[in-house]
PDB file of N, CA and C in Angstrom:
ATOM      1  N   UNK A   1     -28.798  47.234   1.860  1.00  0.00           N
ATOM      2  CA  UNK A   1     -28.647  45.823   2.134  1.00  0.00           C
ATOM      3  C   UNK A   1     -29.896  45.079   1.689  1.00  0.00           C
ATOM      4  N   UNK A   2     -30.036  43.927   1.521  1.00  0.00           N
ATOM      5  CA  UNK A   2     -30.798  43.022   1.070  1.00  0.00           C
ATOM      6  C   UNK A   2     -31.504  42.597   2.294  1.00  0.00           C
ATOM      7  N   UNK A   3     -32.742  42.246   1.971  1.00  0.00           N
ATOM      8  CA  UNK A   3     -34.018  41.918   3.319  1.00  0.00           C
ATOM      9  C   UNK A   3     -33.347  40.382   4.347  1.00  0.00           C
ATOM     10  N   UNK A   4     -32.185  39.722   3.701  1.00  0.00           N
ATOM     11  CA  UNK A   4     -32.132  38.313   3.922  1.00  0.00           C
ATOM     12  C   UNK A   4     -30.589  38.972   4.582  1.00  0.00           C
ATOM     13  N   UNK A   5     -30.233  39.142   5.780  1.00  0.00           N
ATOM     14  CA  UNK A   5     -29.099  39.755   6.917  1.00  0.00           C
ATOM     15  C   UNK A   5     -28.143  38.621   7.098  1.00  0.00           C
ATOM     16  N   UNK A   6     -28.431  37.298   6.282  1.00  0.00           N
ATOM     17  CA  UNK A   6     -27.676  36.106   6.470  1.00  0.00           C
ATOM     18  C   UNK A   6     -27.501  35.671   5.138  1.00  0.00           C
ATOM     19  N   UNK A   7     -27.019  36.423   4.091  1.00  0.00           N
ATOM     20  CA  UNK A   7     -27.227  36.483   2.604  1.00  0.00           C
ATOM     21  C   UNK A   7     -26.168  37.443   1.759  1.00  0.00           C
ATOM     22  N   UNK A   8     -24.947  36.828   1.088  1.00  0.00           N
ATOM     23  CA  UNK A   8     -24.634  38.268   0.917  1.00  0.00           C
ATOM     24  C   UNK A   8     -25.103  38.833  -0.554  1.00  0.00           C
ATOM     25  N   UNK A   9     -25.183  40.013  -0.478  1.00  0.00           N
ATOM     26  CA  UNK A   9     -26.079  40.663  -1.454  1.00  0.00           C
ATOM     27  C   UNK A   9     -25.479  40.432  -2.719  1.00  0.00           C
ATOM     28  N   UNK A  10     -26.172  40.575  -3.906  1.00  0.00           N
ATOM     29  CA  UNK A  10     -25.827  40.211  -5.355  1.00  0.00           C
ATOM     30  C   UNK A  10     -24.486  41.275  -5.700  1.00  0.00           C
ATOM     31  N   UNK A  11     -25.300  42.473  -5.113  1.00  0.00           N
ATOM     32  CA  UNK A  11     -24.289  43.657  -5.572  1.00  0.00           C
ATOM     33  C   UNK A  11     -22.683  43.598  -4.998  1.00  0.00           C
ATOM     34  N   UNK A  12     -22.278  42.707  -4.143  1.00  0.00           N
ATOM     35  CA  UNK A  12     -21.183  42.708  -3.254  1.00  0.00           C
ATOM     36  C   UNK A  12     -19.658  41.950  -4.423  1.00  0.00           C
ATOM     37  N   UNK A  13     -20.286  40.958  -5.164  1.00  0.00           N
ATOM     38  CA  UNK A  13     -19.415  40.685  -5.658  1.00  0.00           C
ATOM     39  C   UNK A  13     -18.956  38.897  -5.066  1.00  0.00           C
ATOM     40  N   UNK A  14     -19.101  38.509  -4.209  1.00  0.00           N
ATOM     41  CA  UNK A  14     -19.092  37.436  -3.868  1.00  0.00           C
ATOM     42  C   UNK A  14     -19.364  36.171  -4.711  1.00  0.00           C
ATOM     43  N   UNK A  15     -18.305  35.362  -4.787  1.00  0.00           N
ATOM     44  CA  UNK A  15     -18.954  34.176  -5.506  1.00  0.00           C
ATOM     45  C   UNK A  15     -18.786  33.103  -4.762  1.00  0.00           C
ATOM     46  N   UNK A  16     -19.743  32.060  -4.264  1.00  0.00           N
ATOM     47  CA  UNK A  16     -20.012  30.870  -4.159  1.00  0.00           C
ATOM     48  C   UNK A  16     -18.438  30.098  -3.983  1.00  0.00           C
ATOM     49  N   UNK A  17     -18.390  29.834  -2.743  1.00  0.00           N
ATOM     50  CA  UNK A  17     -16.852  28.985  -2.523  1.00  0.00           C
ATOM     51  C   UNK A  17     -15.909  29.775  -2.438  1.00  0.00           C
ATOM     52  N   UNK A  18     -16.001  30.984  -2.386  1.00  0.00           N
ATOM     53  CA  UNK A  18     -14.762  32.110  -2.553  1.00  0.00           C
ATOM     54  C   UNK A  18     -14.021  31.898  -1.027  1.00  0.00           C
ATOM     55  N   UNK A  19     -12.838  31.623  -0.699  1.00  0.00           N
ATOM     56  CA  UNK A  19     -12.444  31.600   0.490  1.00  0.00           C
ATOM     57  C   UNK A  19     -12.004  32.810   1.079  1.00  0.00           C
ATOM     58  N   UNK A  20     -12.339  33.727   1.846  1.00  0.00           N
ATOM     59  CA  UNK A  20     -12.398  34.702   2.213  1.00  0.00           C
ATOM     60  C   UNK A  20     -11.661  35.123   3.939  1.00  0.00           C
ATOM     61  N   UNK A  21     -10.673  33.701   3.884  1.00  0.00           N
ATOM     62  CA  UNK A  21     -10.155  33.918   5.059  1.00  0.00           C
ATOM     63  C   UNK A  21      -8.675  34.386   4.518  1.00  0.00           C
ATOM     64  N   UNK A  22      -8.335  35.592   5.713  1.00  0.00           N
ATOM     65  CA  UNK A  22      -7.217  36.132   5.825  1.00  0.00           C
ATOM     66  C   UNK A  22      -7.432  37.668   5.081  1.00  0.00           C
ATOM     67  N   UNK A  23      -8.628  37.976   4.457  1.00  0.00           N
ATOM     68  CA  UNK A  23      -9.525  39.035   3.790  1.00  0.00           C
ATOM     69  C   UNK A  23      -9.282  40.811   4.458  1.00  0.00           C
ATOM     70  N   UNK A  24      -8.606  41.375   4.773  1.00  0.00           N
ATOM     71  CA  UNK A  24      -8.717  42.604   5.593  1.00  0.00           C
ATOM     72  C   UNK A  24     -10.411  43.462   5.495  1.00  0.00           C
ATOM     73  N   UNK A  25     -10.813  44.070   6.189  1.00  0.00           N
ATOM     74  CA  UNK A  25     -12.215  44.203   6.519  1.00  0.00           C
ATOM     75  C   UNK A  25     -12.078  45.497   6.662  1.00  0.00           C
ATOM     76  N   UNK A  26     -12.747  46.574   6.114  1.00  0.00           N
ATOM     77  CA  UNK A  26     -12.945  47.676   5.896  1.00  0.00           C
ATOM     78  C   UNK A  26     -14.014  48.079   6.088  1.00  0.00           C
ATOM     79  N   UNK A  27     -14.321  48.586   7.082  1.00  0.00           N
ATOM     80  CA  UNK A  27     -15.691  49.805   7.351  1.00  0.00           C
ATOM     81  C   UNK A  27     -15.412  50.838   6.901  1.00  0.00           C
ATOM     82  N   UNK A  28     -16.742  51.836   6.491  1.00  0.00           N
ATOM     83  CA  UNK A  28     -17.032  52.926   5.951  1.00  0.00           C
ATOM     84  C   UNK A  28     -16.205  53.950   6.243  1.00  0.00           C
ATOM     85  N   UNK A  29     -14.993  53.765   7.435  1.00  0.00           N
ATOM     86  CA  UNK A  29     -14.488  54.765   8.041  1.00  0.00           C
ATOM     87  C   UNK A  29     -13.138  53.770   8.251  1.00  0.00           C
ATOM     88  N   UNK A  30     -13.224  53.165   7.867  1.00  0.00           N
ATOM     89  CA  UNK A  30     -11.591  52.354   7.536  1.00  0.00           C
ATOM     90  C   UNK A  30     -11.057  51.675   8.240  1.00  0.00           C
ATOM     91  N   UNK A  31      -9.681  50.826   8.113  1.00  0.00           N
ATOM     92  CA  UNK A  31      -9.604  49.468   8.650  1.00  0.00           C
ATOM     93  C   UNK A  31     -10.201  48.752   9.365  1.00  0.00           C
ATOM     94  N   UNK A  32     -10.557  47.883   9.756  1.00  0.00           N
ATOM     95  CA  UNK A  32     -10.923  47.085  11.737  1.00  0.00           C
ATOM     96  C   UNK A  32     -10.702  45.878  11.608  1.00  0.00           C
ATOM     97  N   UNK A  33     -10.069  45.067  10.914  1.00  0.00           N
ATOM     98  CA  UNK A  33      -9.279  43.796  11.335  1.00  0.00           C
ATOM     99  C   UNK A  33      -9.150  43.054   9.895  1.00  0.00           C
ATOM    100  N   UNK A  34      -9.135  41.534   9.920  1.00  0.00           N
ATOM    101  CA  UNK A  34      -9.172  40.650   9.236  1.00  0.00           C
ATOM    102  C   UNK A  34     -10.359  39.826   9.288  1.00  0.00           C
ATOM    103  N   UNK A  35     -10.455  38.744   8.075  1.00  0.00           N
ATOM    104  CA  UNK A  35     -11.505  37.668   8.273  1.00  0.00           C
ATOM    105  C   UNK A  35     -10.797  36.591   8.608  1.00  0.00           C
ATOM    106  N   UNK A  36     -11.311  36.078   9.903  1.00  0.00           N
ATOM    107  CA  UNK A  36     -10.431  35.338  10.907  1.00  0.00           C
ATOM    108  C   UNK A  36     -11.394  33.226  10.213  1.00  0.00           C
ATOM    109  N   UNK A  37     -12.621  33.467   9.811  1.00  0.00           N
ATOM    110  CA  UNK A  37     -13.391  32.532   9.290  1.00  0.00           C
ATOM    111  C   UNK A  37     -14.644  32.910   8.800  1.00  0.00           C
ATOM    112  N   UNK A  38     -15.281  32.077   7.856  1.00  0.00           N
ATOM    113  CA  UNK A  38     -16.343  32.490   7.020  1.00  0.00           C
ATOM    114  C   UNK A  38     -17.385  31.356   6.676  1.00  0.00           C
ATOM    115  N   UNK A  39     -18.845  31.946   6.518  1.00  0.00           N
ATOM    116  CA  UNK A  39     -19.778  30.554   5.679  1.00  0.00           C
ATOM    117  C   UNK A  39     -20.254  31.297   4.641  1.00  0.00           C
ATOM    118  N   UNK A  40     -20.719  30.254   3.779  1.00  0.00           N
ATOM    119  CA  UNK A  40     -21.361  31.014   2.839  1.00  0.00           C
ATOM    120  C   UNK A  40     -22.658  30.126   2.749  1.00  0.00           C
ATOM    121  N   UNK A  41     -23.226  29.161   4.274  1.00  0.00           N
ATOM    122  CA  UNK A  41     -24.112  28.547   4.043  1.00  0.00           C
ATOM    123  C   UNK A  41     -25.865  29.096   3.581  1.00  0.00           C
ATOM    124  N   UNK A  42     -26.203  28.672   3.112  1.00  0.00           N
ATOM    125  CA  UNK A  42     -27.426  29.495   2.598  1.00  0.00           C
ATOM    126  C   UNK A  42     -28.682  29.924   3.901  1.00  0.00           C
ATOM    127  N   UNK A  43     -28.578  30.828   4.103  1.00  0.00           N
ATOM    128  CA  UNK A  43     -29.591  31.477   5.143  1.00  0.00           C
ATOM    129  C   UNK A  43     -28.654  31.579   6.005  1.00  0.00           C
ATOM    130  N   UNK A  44     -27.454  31.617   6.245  1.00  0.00           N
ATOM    131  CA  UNK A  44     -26.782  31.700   7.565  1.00  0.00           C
ATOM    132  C   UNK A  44     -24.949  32.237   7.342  1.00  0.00           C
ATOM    133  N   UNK A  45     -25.054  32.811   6.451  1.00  0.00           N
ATOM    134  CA  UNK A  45     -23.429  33.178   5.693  1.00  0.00           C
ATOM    135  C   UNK A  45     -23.231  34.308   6.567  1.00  0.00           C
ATOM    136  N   UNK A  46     -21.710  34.184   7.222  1.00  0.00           N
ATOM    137  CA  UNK A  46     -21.237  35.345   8.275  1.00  0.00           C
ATOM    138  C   UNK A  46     -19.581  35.228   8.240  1.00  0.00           C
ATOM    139  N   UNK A  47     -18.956  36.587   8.377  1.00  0.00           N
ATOM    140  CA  UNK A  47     -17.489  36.213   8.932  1.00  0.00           C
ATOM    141  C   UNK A  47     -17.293  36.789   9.935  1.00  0.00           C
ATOM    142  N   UNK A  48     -16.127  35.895  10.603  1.00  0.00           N
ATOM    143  CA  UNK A  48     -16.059  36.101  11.808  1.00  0.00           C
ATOM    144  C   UNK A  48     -14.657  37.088  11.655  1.00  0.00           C
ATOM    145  N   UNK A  49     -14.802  38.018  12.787  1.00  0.00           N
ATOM    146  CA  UNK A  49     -13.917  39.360  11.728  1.00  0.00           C
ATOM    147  C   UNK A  49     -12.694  38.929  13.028  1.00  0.00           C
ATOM    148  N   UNK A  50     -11.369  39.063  13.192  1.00  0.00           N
ATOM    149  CA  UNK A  50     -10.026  39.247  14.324  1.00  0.00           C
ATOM    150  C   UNK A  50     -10.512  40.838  14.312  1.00  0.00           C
ATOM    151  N   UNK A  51     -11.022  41.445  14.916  1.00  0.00           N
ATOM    152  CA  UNK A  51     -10.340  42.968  15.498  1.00  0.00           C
ATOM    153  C   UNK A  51      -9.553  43.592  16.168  1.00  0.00           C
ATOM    154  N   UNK A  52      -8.601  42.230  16.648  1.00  0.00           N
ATOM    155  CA  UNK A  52      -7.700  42.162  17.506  1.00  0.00           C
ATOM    156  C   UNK A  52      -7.031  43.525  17.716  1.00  0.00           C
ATOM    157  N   UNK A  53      -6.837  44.416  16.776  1.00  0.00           N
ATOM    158  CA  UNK A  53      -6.100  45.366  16.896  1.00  0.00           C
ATOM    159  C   UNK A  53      -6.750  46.457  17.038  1.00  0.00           C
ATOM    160  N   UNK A  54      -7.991  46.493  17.237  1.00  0.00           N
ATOM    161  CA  UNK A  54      -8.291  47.572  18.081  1.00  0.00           C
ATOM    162  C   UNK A  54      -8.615  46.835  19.532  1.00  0.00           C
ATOM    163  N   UNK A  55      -9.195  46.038  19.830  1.00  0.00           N
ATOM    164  CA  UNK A  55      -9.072  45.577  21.165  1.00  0.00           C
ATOM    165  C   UNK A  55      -8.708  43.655  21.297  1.00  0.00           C
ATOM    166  N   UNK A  56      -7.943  43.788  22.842  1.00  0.00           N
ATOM    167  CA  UNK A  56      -6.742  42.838  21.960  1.00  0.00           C
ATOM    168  C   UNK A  56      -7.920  41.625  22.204  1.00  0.00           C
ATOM    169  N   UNK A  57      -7.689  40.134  21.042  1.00  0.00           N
ATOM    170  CA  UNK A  57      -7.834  39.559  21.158  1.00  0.00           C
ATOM    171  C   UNK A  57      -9.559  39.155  21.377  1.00  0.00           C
ATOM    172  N   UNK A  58     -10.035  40.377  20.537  1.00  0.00           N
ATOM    173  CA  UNK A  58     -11.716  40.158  19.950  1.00  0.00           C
ATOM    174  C   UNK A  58     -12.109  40.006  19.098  1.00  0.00           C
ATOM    175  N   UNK A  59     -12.940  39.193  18.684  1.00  0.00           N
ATOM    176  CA  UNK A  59     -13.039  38.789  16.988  1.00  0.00           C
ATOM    177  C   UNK A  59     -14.808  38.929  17.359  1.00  0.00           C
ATOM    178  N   UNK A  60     -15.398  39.322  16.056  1.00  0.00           N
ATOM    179  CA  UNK A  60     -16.653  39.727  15.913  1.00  0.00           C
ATOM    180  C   UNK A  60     -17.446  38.882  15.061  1.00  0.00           C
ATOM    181  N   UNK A  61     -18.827  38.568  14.867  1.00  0.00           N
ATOM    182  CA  UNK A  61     -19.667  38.061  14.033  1.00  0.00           C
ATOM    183  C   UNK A  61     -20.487  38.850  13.324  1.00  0.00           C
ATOM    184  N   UNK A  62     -19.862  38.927  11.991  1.00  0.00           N
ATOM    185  CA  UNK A  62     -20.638  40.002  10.260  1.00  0.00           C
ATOM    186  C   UNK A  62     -21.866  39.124   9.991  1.00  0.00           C
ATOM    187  N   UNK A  63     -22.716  39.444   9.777  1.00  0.00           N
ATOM    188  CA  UNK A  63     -23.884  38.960   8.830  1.00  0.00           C
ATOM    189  C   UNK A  63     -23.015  39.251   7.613  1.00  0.00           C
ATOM    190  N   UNK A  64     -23.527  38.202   6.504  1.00  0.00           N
ATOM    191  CA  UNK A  64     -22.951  38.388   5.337  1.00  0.00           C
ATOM    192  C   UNK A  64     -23.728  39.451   4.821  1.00  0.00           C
ATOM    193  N   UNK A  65     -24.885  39.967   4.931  1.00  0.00           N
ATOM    194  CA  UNK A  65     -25.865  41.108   4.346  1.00  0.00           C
ATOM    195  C   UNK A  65     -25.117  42.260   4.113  1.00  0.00           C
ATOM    196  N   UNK A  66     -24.027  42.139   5.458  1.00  0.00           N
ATOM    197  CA  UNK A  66     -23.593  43.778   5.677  1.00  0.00           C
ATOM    198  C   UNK A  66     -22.306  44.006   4.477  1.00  0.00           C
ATOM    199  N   UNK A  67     -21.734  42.924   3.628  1.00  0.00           N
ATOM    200  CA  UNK A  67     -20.926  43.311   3.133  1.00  0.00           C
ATOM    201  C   UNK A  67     -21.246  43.918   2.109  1.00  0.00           C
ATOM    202  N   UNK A  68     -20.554  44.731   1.578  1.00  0.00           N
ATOM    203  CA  UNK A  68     -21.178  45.787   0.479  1.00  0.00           C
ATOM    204  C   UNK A  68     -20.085  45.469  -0.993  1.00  0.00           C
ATOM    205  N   UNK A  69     -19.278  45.133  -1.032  1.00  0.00           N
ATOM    206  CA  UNK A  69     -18.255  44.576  -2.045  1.00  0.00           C
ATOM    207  C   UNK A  69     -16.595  43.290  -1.602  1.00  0.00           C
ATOM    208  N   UNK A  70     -16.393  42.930  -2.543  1.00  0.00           N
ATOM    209  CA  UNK A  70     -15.361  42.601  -2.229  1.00  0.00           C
ATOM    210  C   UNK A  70     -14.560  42.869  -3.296  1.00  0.00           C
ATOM    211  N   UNK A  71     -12.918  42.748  -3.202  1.00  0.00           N
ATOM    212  CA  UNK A  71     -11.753  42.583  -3.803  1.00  0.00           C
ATOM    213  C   UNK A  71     -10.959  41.991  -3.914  1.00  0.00           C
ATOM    214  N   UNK A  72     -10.830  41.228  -4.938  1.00  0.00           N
ATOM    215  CA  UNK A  72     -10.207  39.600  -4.854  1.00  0.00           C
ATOM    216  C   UNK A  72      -8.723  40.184  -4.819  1.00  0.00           C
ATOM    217  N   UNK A  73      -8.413  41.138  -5.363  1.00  0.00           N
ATOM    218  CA  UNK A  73      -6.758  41.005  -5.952  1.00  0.00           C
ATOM    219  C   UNK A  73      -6.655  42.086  -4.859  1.00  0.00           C
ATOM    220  N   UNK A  74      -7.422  42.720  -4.317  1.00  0.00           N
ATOM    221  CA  UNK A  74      -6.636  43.380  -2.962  1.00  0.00           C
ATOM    222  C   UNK A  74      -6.892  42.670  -1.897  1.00  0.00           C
ATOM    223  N   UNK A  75      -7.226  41.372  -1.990  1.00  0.00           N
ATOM    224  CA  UNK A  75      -7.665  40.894  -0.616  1.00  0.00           C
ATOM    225  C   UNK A  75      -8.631  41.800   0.554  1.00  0.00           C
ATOM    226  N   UNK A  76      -9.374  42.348   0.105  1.00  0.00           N
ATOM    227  CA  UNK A  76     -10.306  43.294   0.951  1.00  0.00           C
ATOM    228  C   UNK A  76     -11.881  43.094   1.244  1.00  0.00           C
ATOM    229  N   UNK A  77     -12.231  43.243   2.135  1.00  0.00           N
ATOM    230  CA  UNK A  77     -14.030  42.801   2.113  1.00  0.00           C
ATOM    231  C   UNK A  77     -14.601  44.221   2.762  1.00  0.00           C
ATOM    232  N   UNK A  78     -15.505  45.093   2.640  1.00  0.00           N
ATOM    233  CA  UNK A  78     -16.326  46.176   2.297  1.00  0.00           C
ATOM    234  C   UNK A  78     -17.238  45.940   2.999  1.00  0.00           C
ATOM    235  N   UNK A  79     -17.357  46.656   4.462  1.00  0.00           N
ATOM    236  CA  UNK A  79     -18.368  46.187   4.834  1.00  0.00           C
ATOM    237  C   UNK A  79     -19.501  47.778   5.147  1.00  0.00           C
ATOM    238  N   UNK A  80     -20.916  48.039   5.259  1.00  0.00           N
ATOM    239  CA  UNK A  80     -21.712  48.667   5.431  1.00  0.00           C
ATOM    240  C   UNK A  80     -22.027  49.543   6.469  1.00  0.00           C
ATOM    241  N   UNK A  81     -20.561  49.262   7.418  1.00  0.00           N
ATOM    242  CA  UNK A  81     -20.693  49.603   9.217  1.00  0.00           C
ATOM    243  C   UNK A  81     -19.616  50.630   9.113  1.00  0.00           C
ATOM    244  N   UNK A  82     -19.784  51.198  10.500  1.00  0.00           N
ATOM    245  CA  UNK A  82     -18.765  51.883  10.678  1.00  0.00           C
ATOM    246  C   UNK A  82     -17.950  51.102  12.086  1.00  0.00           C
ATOM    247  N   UNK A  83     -16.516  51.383  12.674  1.00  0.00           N
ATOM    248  CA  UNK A  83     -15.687  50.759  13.168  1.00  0.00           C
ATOM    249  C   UNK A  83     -16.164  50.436  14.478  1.00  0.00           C
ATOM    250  N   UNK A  84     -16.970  51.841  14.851  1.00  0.00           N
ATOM    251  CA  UNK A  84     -17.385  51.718  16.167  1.00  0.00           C
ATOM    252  C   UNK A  84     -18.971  50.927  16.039  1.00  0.00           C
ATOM    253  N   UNK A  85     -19.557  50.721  15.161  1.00  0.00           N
ATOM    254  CA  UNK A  85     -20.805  49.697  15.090  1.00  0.00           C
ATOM    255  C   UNK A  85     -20.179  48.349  15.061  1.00  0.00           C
ATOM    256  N   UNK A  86     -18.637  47.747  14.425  1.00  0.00           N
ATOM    257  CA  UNK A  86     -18.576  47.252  14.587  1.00  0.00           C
ATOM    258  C   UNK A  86     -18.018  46.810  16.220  1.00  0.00           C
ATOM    259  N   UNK A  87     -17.064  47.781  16.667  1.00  0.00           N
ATOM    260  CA  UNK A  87     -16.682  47.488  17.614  1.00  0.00           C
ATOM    261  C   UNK A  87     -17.280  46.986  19.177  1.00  0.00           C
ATOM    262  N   UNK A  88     -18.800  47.647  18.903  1.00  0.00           N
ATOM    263  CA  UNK A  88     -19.369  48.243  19.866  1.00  0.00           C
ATOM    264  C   UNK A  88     -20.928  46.717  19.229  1.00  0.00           C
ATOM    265  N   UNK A  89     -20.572  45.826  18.695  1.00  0.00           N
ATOM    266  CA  UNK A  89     -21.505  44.711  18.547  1.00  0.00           C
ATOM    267  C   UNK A  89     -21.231  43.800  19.721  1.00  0.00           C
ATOM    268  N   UNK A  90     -22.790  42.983  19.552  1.00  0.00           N
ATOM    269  CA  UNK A  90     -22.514  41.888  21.195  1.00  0.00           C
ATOM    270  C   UNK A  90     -21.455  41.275  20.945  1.00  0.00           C
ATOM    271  N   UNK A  91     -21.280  40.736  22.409  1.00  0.00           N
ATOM    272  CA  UNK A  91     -20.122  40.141  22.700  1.00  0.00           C
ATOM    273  C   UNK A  91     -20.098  38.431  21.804  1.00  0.00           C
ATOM    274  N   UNK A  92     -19.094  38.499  21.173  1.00  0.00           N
ATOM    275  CA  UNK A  92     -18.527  37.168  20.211  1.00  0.00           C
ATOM    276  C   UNK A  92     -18.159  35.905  21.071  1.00  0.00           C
ATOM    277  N   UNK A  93     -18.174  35.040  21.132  1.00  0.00           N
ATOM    278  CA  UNK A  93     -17.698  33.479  21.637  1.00  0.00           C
ATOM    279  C   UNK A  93     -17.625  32.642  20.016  1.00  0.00           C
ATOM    280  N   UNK A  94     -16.410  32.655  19.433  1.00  0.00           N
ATOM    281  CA  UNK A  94     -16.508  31.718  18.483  1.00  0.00           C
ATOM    282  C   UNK A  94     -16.493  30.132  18.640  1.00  0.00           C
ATOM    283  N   UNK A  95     -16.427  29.533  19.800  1.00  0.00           N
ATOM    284  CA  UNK A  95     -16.656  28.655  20.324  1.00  0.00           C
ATOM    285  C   UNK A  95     -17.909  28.044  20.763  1.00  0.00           C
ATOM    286  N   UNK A  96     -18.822  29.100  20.823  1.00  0.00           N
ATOM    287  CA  UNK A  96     -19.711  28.800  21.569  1.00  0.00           C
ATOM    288  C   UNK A  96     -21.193  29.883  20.511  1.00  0.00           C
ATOM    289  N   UNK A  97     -21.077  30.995  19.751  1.00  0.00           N
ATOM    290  CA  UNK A  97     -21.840  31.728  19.197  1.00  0.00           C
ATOM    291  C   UNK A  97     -22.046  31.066  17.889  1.00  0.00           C
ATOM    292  N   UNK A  98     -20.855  30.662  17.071  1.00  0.00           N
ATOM    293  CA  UNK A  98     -20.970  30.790  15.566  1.00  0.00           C
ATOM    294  C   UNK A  98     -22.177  29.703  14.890  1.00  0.00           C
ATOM    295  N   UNK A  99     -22.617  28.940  15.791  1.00  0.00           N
ATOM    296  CA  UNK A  99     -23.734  27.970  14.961  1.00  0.00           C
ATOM    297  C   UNK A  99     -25.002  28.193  15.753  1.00  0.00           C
ATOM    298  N   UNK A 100     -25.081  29.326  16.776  1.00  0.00           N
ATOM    299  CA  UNK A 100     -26.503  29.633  17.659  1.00  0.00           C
ATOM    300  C   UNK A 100     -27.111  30.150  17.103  1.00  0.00           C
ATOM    301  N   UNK A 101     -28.332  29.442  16.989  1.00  0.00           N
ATOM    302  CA  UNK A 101     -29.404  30.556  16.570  1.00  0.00           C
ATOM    303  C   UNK A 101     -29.953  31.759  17.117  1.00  0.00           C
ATOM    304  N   UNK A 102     -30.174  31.314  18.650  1.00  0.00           N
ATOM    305  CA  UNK A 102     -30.423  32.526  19.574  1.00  0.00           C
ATOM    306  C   UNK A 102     -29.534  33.776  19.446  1.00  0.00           C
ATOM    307  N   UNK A 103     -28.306  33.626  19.389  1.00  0.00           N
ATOM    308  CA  UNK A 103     -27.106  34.634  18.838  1.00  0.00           C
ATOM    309  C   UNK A 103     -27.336  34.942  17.627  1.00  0.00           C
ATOM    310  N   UNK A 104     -27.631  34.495  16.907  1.00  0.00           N
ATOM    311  CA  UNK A 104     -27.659  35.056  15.131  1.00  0.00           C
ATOM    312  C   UNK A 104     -29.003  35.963  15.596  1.00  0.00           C
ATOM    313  N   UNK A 105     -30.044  36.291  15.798  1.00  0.00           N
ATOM    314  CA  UNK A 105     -31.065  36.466  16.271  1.00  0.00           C
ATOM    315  C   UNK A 105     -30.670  37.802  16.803  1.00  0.00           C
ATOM    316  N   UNK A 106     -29.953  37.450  17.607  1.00  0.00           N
ATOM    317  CA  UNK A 106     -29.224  38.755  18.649  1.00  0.00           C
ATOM    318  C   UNK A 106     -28.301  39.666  18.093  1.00  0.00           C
ATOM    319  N   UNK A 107     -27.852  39.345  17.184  1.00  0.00           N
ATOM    320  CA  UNK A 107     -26.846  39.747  15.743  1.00  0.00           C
ATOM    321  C   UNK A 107     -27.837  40.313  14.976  1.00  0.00           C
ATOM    322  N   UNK A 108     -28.834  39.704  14.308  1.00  0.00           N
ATOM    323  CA  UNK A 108     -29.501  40.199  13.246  1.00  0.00           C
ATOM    324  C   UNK A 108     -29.997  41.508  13.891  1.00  0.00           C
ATOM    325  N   UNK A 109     -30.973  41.438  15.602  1.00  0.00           N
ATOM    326  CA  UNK A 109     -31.652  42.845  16.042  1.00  0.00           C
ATOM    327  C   UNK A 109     -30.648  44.016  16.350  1.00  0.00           C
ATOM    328  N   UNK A 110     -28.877  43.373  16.229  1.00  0.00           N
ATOM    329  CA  UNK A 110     -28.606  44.632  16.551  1.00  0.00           C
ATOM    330  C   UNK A 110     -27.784  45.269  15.241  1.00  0.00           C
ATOM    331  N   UNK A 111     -27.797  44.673  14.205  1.00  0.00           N
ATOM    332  CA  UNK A 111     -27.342  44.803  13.074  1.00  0.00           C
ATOM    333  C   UNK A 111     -28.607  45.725  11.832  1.00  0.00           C
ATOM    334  N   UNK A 112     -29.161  45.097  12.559  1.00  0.00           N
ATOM    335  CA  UNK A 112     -30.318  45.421  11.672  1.00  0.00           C
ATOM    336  C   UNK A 112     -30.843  47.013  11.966  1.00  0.00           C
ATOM    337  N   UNK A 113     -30.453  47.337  13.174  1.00  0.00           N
ATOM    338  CA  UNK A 113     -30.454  49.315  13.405  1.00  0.00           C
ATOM    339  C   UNK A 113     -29.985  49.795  12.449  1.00  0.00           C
ATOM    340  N   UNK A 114     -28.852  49.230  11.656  1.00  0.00           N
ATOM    341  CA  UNK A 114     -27.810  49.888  11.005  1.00  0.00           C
ATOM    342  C   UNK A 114     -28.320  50.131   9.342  1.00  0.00           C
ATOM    343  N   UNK A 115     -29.299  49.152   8.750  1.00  0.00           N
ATOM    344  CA  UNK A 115     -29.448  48.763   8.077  1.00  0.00           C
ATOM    345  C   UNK A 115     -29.974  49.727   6.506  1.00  0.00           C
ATOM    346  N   UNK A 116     -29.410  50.108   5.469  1.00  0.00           N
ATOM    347  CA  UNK A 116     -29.949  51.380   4.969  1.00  0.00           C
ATOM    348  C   UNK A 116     -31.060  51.039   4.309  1.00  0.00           C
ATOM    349  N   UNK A 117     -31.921  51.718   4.166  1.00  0.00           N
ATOM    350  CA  UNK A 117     -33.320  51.674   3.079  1.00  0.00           C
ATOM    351  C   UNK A 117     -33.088  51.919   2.248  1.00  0.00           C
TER     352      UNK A 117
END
């Protein structure tokens, strides 16, 4: 991953304005939901993942850092985690998390365990 955890990396494939909602989300160890919403604002790009289907009715917050590719014509986004790192991230409020800094903060220290050299 790239030093900037709110950035998505060059290597991922991402372009600028790409709308990335409705995206299925793939960890290293396979499925864990959809992209339920997305930014691609500069220093602060994240999607907010539905995981609904592994537990009902939870949706999660990605640093854009963690994505590792995307696929336009499979609709797929690649992310750097595994299901249970994602599953097992702080607790989400998209109402109330997605523009906090204190939460991005809290996101980045626990994201950032994961992070490969």
């Amino acid at each position: 991953m790239n030093d900037n955890l709110w950035g998505y990396q060059p290597s991922s494939g991402y372009t600028e304005g790409a709308d990335l909602t409705g995206y299925s989300v793939e960890a290293t160890d396979g499925s864990i939901g959809k992209v339920d919403k997305h930014s691609d604002e500069v220093g602060s790009a994240f999607l907010v993942v539905d995981i609904g289907v592994w537990i009902f009715g939870k949706d999660v917050l990605l640093p854009a850092g963690t994505v590792r590719g995307i696929d336009t014509e499979a609709r797929k986004v690649f992310v750097d985690l595994t299901k249970d790192q994602i599953k097992d991230s702080p607790e989400f409020d998209k109402h109330k998390h997605t523009g906090d800094p204190v939460y991005h903060e809290q996101i980045a220290g626990y994201y950032g365990n994961f992070r490969l050299m």
